[in-house]
Protein backbone atom coordinates (compact mmCIF):
# COMPACT_ATOMS: atom_id res chain seq x y z
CA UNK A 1 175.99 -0.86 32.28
CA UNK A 2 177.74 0.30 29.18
CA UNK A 3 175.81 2.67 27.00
CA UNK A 4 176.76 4.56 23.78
CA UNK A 5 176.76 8.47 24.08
CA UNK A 6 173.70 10.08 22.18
CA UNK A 7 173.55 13.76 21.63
CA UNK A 8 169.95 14.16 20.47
CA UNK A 9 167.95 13.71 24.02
CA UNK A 10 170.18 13.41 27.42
CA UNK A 11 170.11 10.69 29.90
CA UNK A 12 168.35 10.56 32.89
CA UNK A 13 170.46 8.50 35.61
CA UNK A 14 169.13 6.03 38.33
CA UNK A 15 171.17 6.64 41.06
CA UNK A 16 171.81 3.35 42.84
CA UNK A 17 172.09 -0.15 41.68
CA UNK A 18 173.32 1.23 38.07
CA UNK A 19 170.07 1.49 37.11
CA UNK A 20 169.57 4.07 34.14
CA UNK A 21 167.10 5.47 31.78
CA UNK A 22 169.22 5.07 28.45
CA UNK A 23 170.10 8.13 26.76
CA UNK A 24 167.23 8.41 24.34
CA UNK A 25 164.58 7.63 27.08
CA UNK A 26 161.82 9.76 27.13
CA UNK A 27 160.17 10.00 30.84
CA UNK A 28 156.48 11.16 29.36
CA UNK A 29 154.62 12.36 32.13
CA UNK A 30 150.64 13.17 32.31
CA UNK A 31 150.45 16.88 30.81
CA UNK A 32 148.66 15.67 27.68
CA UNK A 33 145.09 15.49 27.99
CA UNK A 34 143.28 11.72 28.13
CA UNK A 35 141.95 12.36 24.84
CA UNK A 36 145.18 12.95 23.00
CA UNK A 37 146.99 10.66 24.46
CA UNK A 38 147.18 8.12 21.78
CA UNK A 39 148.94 8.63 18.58
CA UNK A 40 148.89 5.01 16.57
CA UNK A 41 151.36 6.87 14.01
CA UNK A 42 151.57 4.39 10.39
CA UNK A 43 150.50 1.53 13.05
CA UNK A 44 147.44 0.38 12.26
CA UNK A 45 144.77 -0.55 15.18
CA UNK A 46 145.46 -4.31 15.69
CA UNK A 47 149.09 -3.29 15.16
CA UNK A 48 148.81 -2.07 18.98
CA UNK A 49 147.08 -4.00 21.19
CA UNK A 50 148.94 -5.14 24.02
CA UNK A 51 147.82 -8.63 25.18
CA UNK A 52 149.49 -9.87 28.28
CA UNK A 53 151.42 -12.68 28.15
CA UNK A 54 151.20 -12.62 24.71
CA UNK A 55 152.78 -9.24 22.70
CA UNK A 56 152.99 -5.78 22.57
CA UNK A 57 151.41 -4.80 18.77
CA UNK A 58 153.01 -7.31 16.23
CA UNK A 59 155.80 -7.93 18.50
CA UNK A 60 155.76 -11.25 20.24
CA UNK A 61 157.75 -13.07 23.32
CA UNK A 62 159.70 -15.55 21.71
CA UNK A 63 160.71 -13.89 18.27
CA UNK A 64 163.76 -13.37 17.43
CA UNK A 65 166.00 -10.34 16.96
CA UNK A 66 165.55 -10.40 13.54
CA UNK A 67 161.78 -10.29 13.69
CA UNK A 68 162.23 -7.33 16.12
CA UNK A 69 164.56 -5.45 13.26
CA UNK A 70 161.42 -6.14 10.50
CA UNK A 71 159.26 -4.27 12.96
CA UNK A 72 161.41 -1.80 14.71
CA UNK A 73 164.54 -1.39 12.33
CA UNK A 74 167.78 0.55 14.32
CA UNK A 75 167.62 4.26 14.41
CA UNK A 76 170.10 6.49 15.36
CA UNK A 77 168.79 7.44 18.71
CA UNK A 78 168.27 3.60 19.61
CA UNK A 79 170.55 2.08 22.11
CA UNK A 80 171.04 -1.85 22.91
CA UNK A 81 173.02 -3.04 26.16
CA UNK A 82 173.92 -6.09 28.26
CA UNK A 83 173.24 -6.68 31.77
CA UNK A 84 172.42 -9.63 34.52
CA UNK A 85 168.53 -9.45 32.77
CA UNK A 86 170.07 -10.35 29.08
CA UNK A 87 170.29 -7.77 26.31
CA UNK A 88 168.12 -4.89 25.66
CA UNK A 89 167.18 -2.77 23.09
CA UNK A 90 165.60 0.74 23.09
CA UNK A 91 163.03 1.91 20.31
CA UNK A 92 162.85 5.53 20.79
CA UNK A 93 159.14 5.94 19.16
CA UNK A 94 159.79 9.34 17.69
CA UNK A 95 156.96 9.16 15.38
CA UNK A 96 154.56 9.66 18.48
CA UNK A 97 154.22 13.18 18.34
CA UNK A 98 151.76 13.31 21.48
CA UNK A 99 154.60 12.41 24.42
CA UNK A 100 157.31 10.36 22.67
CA UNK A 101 157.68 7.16 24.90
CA UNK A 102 160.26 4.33 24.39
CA UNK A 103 159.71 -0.29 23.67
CA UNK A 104 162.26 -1.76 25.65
CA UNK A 105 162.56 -5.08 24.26
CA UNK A 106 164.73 -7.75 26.65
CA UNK A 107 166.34 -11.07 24.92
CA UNK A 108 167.81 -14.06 26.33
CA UNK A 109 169.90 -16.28 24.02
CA UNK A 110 168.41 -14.54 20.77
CA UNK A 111 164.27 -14.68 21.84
CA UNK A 112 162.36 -11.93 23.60
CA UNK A 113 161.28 -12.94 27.26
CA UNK A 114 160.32 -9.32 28.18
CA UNK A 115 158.50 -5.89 26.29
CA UNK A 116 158.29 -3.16 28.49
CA UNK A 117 155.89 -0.47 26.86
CA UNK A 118 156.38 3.29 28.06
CA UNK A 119 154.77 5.17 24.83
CA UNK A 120 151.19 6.02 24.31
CA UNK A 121 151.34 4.48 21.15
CA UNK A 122 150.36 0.94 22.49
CA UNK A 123 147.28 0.17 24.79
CA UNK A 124 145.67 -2.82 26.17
CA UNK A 125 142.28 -4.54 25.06
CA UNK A 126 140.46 -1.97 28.19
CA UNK A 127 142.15 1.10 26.44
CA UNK A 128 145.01 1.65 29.10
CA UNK A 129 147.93 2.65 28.22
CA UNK A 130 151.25 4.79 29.73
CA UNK A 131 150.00 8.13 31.24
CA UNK A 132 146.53 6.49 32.16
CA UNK A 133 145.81 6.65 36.12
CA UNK A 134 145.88 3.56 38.98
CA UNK A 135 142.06 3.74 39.07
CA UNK A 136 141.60 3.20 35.75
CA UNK A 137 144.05 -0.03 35.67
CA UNK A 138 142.48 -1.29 39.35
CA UNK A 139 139.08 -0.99 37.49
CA UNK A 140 140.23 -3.19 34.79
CA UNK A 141 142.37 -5.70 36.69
CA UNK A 142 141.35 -7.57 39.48
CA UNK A 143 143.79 -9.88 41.79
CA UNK A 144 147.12 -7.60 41.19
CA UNK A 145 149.84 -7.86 43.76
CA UNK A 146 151.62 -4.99 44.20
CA UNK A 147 155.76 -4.22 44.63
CA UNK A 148 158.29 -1.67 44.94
CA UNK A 149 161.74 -1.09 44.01
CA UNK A 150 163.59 0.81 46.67
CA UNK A 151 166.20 1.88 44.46
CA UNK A 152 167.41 5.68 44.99
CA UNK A 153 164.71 7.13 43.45
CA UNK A 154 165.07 9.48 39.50
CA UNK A 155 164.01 12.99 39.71
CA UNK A 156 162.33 12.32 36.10
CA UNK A 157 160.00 10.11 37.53
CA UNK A 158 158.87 11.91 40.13
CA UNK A 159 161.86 11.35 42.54
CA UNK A 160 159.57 8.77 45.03
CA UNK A 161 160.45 4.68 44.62
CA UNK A 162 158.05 3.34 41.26
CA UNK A 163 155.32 0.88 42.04
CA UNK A 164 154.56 -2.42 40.11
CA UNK A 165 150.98 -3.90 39.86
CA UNK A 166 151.18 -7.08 38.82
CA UNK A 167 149.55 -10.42 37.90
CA UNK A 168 152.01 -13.50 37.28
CA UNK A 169 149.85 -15.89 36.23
CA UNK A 170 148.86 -12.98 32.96
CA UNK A 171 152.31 -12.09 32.46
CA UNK A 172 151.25 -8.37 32.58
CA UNK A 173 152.82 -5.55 35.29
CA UNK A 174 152.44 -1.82 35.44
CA UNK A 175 154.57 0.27 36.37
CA UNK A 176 153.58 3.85 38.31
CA UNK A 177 155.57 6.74 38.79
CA UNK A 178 154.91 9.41 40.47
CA UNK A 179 154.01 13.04 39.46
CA UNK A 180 154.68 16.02 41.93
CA UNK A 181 153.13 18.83 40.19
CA UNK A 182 149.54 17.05 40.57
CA UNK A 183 150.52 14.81 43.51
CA UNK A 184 149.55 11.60 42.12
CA UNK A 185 150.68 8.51 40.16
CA UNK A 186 150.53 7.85 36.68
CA UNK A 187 150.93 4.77 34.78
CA UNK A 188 154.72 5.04 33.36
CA UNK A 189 154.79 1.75 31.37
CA UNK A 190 153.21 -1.74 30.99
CA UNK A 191 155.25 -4.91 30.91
CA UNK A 192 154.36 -8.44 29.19
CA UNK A 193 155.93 -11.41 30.19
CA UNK A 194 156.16 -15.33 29.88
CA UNK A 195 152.40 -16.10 32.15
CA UNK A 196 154.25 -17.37 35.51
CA UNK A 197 157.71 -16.60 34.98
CA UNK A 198 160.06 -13.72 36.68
CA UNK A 199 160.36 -10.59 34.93
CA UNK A 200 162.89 -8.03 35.17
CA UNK A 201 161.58 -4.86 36.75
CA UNK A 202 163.71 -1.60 35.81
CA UNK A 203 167.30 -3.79 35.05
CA UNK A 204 166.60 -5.42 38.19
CA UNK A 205 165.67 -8.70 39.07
CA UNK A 206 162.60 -9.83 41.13
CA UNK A 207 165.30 -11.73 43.72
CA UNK A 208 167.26 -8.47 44.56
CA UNK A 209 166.31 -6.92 48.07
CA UNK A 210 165.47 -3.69 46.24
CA UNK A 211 162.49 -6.00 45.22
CA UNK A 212 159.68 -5.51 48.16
CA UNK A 213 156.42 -6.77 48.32
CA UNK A 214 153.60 -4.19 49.71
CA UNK A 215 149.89 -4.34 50.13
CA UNK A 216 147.80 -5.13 46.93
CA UNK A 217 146.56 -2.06 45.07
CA UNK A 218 148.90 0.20 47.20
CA UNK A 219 150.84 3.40 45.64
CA UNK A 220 153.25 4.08 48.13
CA UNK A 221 155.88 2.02 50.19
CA UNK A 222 154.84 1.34 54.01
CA UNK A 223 156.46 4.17 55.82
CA UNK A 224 158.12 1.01 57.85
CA UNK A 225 160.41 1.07 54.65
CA UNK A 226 161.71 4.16 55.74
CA UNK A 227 161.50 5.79 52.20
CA UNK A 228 158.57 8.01 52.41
């Protein structure tokens, strides 16, 4: 994956597969307290709803690049690149003054198939949103299957394998990663997809072997994966 320098934040590397968090990326973790988690910034309240299968704020599957430029215009710490899931581009959301966070935004042939949120800044109808905990998403959702990606795992999200929740026929995943200083798992980022279509999880794709399904609802890979 070919990625332009930035100077402002540093990259955080996955290890294997050539997986990376862009430079730019901001790995928010659950420090903040729940109550100041969100910060809707000049977006107004309808302006970030996520609705799965559907959008993430304003932004929709389907539009086009240019639509994505009205909404999220280029800054200098944004970062677009290429890879087997299409093209992606990075919003760094630096007007969320709470945790940062980042919209990765995934095209194929010009149209958006994928949004992957990871800032507080957007939240679903239930009021989740990145830093909330598993219980709170398992309360909301019912009938989630549950993955892992057994890439090497990134110190800056906890250094253990991140967890998907997921329900297909929505088009909605979250993602959990893992924070040592409390032992526990925190929601890292919330996908919307195309309801019943593949997504790509972390660069990946869900027909790599990295790509492991493990009992519903579960946080950590079966120790028969050898990666606990």
């Amino acid at each position: 994956m070919k990625l332009a320098a930035l100077l402002i934040v540093p990259a955080v590397l996955f290890a294997a597969a050539g997986i990376e968090l862009p430079p730019g990326s901001h790995a928010i973790h659950p420090e903040t307290p729940a109550s100041a988690q969100q910060d809707s910034g000049s977006f107004t309240s309808s302006a970030v709803l996520i609705e799965p299968g559907v959008s993430v704020g304003s932004l929709k599957l389907g539009d086009t690049r240019e639509r994505v430029q009205e909404l999220f215009p280029k800054k200098y710490e944004d970062q677009e690149w290429e890879n087997h899931c299409g093209t992606t581009f990075n919003w760094v959301d630096a007007e969320n003054k709470i945790r940062g966070g980042n919209l990765f935004i995934r095209f194929k042939k010009g149209k958006i198939f994928q949004i992957d949120s990871a800032t507080t800044r957007f939240h679903t109808a239930e009021d989740i949103a990145p830093l909330d905990s598993p219980e709170k998403v398992a309360s909301a959702y019912r009938d989630l299957k549950a993955f892992t990606l057994l890439t090497a795992p990134v110190a800056a999200l906890g250094d253990r394998p991140l967890i998907f929740w997921v329900d297909k026929k929505k088009g909605i995943a979250f993602t959990f990663a893992y924070y040592p200083a409390q032992h526990k798992r925190y929601l890292y980022q919330i996908t919307v997809f195309v309801p019943g279509k593949t997504f790509c999880p972390q660069e990946e794709t869900t027909d790599s072997p990295m790509w492991q399904e493990i009992r519903p609802y579960s946080l950590e890979p079966p120790a028969a994966m050898g990666v606990n």
